[in-house]
Structure formats: C-alpha cells, structure tokens
PDB file of N, CA and C in Angstrom:
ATOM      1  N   UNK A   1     115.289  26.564 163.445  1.00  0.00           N
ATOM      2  CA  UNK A   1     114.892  25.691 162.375  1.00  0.00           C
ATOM      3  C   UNK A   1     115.193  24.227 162.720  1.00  0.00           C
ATOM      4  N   UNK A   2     116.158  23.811 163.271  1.00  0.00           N
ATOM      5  CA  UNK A   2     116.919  22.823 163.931  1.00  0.00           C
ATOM      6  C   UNK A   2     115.953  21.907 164.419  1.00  0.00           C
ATOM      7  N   UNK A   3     115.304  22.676 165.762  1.00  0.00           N
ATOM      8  CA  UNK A   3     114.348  22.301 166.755  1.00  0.00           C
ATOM      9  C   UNK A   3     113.057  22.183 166.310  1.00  0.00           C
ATOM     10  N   UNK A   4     112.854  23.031 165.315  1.00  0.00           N
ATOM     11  CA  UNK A   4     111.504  22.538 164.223  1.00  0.00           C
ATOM     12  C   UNK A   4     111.498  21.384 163.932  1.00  0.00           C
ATOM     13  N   UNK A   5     112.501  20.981 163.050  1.00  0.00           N
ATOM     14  CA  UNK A   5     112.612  19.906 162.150  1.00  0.00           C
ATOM     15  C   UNK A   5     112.360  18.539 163.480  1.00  0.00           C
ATOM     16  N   UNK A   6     113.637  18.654 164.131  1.00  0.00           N
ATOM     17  CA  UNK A   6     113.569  17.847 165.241  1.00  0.00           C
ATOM     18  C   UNK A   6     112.239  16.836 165.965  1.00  0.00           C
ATOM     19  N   UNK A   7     111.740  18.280 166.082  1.00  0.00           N
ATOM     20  CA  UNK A   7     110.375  18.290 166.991  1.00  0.00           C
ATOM     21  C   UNK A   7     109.032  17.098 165.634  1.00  0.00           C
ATOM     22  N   UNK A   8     108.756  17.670 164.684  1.00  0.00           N
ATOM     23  CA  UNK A   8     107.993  17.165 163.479  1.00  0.00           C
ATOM     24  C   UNK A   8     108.759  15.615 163.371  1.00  0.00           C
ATOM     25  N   UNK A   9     110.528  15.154 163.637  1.00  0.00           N
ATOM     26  CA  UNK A   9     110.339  14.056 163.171  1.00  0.00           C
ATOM     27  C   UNK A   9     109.599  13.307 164.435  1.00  0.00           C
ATOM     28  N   UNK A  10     109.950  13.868 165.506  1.00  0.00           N
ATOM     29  CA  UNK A  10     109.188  13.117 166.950  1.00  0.00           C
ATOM     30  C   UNK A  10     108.204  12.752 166.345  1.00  0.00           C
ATOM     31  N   UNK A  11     107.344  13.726 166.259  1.00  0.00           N
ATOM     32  CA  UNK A  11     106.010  13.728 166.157  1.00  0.00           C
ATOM     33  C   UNK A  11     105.260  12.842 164.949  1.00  0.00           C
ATOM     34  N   UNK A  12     106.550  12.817 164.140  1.00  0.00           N
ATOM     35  CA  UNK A  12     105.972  11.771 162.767  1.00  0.00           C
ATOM     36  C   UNK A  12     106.513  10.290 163.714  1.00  0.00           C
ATOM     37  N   UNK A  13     107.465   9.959 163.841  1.00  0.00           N
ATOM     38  CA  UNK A  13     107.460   8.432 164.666  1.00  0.00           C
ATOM     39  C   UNK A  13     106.708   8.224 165.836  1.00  0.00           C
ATOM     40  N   UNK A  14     106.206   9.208 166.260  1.00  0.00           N
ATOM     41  CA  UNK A  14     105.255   8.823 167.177  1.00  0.00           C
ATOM     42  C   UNK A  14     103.521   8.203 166.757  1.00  0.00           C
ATOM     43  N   UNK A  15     103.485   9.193 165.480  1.00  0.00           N
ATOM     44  CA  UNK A  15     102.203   8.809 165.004  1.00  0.00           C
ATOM     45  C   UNK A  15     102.078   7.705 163.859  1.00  0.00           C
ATOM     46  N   UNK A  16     103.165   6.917 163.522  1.00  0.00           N
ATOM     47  CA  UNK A  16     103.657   5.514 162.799  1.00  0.00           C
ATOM     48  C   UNK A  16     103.193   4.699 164.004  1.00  0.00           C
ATOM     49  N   UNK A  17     104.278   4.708 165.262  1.00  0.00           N
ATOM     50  CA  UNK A  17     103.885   3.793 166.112  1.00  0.00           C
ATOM     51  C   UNK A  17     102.466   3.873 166.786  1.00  0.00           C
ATOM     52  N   UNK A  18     101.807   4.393 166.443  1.00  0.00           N
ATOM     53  CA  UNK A  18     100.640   4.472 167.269  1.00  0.00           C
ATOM     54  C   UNK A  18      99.265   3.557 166.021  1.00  0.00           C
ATOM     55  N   UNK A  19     100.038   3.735 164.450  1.00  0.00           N
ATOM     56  CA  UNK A  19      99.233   3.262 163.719  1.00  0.00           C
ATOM     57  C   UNK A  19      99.485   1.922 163.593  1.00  0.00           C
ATOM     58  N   UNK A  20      99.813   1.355 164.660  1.00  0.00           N
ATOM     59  CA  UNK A  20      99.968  -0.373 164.495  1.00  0.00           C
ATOM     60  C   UNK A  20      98.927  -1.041 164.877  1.00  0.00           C
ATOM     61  N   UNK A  21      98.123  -2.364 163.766  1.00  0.00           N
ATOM     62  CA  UNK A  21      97.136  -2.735 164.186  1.00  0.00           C
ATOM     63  C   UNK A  21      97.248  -3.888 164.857  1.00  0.00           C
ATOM     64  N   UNK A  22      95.954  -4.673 165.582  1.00  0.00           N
ATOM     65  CA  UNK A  22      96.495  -5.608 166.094  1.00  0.00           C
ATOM     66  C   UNK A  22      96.446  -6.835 165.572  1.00  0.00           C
ATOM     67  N   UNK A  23      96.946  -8.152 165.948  1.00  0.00           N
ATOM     68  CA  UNK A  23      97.480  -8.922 165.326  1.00  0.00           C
ATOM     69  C   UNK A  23      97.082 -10.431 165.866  1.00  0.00           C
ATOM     70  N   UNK A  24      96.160 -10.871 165.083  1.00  0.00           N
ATOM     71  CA  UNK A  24      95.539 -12.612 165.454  1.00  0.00           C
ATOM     72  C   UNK A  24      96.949 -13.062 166.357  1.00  0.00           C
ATOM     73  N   UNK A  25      96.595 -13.984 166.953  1.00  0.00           N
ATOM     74  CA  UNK A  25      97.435 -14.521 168.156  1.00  0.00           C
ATOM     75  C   UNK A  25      98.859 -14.180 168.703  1.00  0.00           C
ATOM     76  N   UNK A  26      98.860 -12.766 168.979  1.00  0.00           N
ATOM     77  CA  UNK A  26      99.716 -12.176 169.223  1.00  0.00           C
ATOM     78  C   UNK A  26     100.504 -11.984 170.580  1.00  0.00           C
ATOM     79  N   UNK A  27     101.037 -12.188 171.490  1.00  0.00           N
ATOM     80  CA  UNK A  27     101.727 -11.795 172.691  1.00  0.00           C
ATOM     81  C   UNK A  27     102.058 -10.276 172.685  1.00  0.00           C
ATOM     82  N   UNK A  28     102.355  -9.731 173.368  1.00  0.00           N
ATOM     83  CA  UNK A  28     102.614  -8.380 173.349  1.00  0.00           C
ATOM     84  C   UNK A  28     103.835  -8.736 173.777  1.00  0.00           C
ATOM     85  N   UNK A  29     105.274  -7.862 173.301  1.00  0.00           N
ATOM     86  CA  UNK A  29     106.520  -7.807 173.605  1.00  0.00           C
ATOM     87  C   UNK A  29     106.807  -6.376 175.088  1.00  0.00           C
ATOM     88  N   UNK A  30     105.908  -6.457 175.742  1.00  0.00           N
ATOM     89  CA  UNK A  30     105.744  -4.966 176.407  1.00  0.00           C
ATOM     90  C   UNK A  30     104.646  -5.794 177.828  1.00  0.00           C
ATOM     91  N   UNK A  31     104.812  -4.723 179.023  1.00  0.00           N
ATOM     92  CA  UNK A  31     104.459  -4.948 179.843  1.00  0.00           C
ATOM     93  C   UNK A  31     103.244  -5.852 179.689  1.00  0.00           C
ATOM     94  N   UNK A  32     102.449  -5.498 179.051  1.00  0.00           N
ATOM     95  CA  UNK A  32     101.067  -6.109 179.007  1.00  0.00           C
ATOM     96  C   UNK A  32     101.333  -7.878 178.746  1.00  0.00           C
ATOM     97  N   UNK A  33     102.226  -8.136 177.731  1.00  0.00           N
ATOM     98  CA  UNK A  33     102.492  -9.425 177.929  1.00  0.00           C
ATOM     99  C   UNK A  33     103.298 -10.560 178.608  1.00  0.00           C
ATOM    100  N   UNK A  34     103.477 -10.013 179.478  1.00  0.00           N
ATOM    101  CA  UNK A  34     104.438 -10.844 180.667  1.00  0.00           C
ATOM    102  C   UNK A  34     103.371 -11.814 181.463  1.00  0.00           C
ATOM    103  N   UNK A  35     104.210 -12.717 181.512  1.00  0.00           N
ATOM    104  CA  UNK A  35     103.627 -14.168 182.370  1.00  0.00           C
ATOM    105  C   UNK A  35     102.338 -14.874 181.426  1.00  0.00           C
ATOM    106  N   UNK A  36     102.742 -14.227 180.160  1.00  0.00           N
ATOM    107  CA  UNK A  36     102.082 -14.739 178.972  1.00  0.00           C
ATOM    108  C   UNK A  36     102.837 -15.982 178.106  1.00  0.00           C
ATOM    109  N   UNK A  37     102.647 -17.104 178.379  1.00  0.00           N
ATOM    110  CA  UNK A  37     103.295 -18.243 178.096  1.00  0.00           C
ATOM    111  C   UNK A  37     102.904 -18.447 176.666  1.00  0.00           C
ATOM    112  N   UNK A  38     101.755 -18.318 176.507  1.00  0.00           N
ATOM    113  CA  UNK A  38     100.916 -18.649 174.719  1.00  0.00           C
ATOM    114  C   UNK A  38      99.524 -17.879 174.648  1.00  0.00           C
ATOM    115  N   UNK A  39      99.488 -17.912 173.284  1.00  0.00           N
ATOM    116  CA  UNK A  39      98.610 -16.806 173.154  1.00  0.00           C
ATOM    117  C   UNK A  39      97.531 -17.135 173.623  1.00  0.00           C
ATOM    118  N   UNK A  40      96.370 -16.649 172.901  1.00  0.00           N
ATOM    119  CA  UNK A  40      94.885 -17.168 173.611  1.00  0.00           C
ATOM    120  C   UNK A  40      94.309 -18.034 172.839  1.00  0.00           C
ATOM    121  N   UNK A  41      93.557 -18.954 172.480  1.00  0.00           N
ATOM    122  CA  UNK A  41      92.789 -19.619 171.436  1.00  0.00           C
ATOM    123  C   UNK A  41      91.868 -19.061 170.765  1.00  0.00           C
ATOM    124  N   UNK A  42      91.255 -18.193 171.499  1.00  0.00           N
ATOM    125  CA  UNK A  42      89.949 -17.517 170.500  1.00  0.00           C
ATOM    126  C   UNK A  42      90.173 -16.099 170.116  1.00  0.00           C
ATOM    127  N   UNK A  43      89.681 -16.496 168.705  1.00  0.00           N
ATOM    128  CA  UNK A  43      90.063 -15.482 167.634  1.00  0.00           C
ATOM    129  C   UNK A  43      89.248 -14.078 168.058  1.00  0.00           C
ATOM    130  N   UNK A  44      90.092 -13.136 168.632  1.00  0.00           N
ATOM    131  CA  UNK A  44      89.359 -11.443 169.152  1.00  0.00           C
ATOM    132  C   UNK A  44      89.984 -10.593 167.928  1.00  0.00           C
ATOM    133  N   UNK A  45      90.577 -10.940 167.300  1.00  0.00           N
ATOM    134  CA  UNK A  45      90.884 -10.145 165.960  1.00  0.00           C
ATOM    135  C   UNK A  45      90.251 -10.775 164.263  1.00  0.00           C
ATOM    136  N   UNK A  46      89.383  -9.996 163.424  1.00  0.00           N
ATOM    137  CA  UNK A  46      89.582 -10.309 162.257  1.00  0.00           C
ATOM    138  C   UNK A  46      90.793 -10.891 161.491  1.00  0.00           C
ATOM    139  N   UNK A  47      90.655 -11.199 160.760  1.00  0.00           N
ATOM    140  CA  UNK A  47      91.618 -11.562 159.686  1.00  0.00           C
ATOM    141  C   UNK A  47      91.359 -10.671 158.768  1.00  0.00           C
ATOM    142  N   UNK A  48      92.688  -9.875 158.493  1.00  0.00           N
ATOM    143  CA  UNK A  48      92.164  -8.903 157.199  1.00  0.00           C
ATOM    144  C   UNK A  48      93.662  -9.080 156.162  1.00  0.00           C
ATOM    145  N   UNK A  49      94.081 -10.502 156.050  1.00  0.00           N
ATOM    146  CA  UNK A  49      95.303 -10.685 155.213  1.00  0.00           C
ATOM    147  C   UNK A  49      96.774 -11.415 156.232  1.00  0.00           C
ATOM    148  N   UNK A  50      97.825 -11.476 155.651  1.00  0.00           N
ATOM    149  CA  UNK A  50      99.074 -11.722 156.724  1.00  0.00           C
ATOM    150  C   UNK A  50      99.784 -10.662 156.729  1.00  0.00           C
ATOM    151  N   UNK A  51     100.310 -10.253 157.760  1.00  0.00           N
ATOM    152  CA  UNK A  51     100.511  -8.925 158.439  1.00  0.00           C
ATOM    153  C   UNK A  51     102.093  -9.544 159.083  1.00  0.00           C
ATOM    154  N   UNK A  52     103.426  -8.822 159.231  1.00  0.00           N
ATOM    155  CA  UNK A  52     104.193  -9.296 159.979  1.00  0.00           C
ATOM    156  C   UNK A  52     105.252  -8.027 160.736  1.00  0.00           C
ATOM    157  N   UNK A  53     105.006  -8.447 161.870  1.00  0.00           N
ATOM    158  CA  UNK A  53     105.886  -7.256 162.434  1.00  0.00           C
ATOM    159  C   UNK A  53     106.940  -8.005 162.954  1.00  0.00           C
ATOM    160  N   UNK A  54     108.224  -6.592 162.473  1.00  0.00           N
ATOM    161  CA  UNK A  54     109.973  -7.069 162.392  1.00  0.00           C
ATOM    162  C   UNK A  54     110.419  -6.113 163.313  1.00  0.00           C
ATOM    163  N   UNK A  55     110.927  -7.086 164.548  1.00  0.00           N
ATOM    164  CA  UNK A  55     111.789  -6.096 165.283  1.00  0.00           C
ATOM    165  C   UNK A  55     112.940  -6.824 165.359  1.00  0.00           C
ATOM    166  N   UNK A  56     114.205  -6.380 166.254  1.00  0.00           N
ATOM    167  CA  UNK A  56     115.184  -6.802 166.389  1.00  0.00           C
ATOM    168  C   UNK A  56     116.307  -6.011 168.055  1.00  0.00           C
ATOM    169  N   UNK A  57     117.012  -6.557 168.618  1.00  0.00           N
ATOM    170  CA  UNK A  57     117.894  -7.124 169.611  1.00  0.00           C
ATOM    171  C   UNK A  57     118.845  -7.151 169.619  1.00  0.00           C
ATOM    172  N   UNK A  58     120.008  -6.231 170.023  1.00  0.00           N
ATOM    173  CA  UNK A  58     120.965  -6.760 170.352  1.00  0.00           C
ATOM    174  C   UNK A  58     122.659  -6.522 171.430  1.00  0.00           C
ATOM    175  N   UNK A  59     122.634  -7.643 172.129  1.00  0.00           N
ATOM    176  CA  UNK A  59     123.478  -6.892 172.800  1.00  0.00           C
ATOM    177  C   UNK A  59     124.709  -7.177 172.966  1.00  0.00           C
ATOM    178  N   UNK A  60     125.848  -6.776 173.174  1.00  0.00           N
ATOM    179  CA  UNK A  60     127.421  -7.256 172.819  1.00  0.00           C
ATOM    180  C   UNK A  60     128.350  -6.529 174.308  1.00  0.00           C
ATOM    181  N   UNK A  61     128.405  -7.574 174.974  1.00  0.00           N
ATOM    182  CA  UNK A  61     128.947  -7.821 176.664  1.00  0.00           C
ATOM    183  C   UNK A  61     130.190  -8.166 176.884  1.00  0.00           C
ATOM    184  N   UNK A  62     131.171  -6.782 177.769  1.00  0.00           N
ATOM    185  CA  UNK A  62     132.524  -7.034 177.934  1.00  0.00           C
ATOM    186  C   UNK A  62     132.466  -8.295 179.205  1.00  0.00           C
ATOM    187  N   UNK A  63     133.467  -9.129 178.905  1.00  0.00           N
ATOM    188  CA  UNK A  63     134.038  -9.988 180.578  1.00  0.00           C
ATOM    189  C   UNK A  63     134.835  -9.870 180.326  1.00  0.00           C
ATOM    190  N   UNK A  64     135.443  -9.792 181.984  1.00  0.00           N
ATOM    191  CA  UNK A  64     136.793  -9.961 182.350  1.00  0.00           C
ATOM    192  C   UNK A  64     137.037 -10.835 183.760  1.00  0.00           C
ATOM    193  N   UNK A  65     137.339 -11.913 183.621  1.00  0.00           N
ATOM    194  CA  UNK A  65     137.801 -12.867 184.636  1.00  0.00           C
ATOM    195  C   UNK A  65     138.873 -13.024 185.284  1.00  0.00           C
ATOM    196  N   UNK A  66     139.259 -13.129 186.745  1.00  0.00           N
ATOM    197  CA  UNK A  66     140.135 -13.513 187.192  1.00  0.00           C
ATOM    198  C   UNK A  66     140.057 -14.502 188.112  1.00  0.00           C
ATOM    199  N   UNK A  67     141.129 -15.833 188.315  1.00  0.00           N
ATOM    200  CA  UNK A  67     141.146 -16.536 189.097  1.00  0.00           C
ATOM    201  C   UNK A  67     142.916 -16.511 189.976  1.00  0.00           C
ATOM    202  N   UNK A  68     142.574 -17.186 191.012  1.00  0.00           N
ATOM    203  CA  UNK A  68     143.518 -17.273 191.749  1.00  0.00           C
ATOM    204  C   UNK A  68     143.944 -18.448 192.847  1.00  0.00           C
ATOM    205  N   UNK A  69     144.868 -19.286 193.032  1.00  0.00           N
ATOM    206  CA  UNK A  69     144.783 -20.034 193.857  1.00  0.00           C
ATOM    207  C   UNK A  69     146.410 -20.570 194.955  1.00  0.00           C
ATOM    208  N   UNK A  70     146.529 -21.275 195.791  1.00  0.00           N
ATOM    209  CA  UNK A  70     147.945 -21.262 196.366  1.00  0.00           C
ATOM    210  C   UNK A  70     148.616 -22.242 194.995  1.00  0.00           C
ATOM    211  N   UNK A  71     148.418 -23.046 194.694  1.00  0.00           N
ATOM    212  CA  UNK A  71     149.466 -23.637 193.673  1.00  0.00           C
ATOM    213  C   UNK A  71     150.126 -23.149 192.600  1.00  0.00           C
ATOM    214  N   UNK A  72     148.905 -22.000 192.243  1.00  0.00           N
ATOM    215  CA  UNK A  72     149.122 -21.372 191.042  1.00  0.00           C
ATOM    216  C   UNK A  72     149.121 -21.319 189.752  1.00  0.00           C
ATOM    217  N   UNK A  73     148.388 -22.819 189.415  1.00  0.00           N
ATOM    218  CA  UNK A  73     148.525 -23.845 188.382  1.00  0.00           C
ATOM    219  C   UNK A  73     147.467 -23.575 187.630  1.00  0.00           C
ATOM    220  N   UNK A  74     146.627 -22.641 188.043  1.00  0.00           N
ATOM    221  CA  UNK A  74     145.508 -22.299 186.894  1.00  0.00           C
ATOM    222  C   UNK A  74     146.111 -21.657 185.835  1.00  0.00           C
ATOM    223  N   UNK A  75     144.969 -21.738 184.531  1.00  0.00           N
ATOM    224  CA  UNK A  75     145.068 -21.502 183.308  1.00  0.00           C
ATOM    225  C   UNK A  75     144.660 -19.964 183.033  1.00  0.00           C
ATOM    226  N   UNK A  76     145.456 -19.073 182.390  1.00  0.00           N
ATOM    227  CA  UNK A  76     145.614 -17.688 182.730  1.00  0.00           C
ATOM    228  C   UNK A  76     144.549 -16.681 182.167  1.00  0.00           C
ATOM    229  N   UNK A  77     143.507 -16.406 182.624  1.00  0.00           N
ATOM    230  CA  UNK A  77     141.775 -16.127 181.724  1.00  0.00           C
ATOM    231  C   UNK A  77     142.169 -14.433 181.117  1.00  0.00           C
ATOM    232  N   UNK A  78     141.778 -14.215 180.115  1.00  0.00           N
ATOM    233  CA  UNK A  78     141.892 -12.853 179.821  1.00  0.00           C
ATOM    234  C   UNK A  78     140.511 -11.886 180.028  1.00  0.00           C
ATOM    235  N   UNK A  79     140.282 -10.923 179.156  1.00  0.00           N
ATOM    236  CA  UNK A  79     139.585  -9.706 179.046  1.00  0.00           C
ATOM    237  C   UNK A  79     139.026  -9.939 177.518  1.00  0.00           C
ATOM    238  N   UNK A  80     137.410 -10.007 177.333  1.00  0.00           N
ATOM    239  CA  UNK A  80     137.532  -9.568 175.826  1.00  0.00           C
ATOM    240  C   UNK A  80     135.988  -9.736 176.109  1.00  0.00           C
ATOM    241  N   UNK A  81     135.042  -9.171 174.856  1.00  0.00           N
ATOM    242  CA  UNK A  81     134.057  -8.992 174.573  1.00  0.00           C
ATOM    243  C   UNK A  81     133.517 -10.871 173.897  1.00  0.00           C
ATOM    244  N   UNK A  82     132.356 -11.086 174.721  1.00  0.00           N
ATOM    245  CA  UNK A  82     131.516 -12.309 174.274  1.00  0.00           C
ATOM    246  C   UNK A  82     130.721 -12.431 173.212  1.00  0.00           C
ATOM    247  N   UNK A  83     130.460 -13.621 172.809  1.00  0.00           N
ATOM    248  CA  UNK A  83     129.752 -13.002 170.809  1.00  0.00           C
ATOM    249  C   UNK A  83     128.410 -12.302 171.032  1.00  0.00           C
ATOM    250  N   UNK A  84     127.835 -12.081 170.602  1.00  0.00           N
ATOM    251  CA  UNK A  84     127.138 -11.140 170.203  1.00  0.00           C
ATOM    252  C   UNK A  84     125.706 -12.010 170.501  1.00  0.00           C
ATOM    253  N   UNK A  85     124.810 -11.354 170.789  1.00  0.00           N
ATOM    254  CA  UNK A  85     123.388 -12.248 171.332  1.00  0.00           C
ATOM    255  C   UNK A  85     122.231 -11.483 170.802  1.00  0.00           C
ATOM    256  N   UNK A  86     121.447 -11.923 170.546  1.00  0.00           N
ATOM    257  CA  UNK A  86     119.702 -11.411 170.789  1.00  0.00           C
ATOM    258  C   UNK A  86     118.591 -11.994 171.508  1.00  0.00           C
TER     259      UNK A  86
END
C-alpha cells in the first residue's frame, strides 16, 4: 500500500510540473537557458493575463580556516558556518 501511495504521488508531481505554461519574456532557469544574458524582444508567447512563477534557493556553507606563520602574530581564525545565501 506504501509503494502505491508513493508511486501516485510521483506521478501527480510529475504531471503539475509538466502543466507549466510558457511565459512572455522568460529565460529558462535550466539548461536551455544558459549564455542567455536577456530575453528576446519579440513577443513568441500570447498574453493571456500576469502569470508568476515562485521558486526559491538555498544554501548554508561550513568554513574552516587556518593560518600560520614564523612570528606567530596572526589573529587566531575559527570554524563556523557562513550566513546563509541564495
């Protein structure tokens, strides 16, 4: 029953993402839009209203630094996680 259920939600988020339409001056966030600086000028999509797609990013990165030198006079760097980015 487990693997039923499982399997049907695949299959329902798969067929959400597939119902996405496309979108007046859009870049693609995915292979297709790389070395895509700005969109195109001419309109290849209708206008059928404002439409907005929400995604989101994010990633949160351990450092840990060490320095070393003969005097010894450096300032003593620790270990800790950097703020948070998207």
């Amino acid at each position: 029953m487990k693997k039923i259920l499982l399997l049907s939600i695949c299959l329902f988020a798969i067929s959400l993402n597939a119902q996405q339409k496309k979108l007046q001056y859009f870049r693609s966030n995915d292979q297709s839009g790389l070395n895509v600086f700005e969109t195109s000028k001419t309109d290849s999509v209708a206008f059928e209203g404002v439409r907005v797609r929400v995604g989101g990013d994010f990633a949160m990165q351990f450092q840990s630094l060490t320095q070393s030198n003969d005097a010894n006079n450096l300032v003593d760097l620790g270990t800790d996680f950097n703020l948070p980015n998207s």
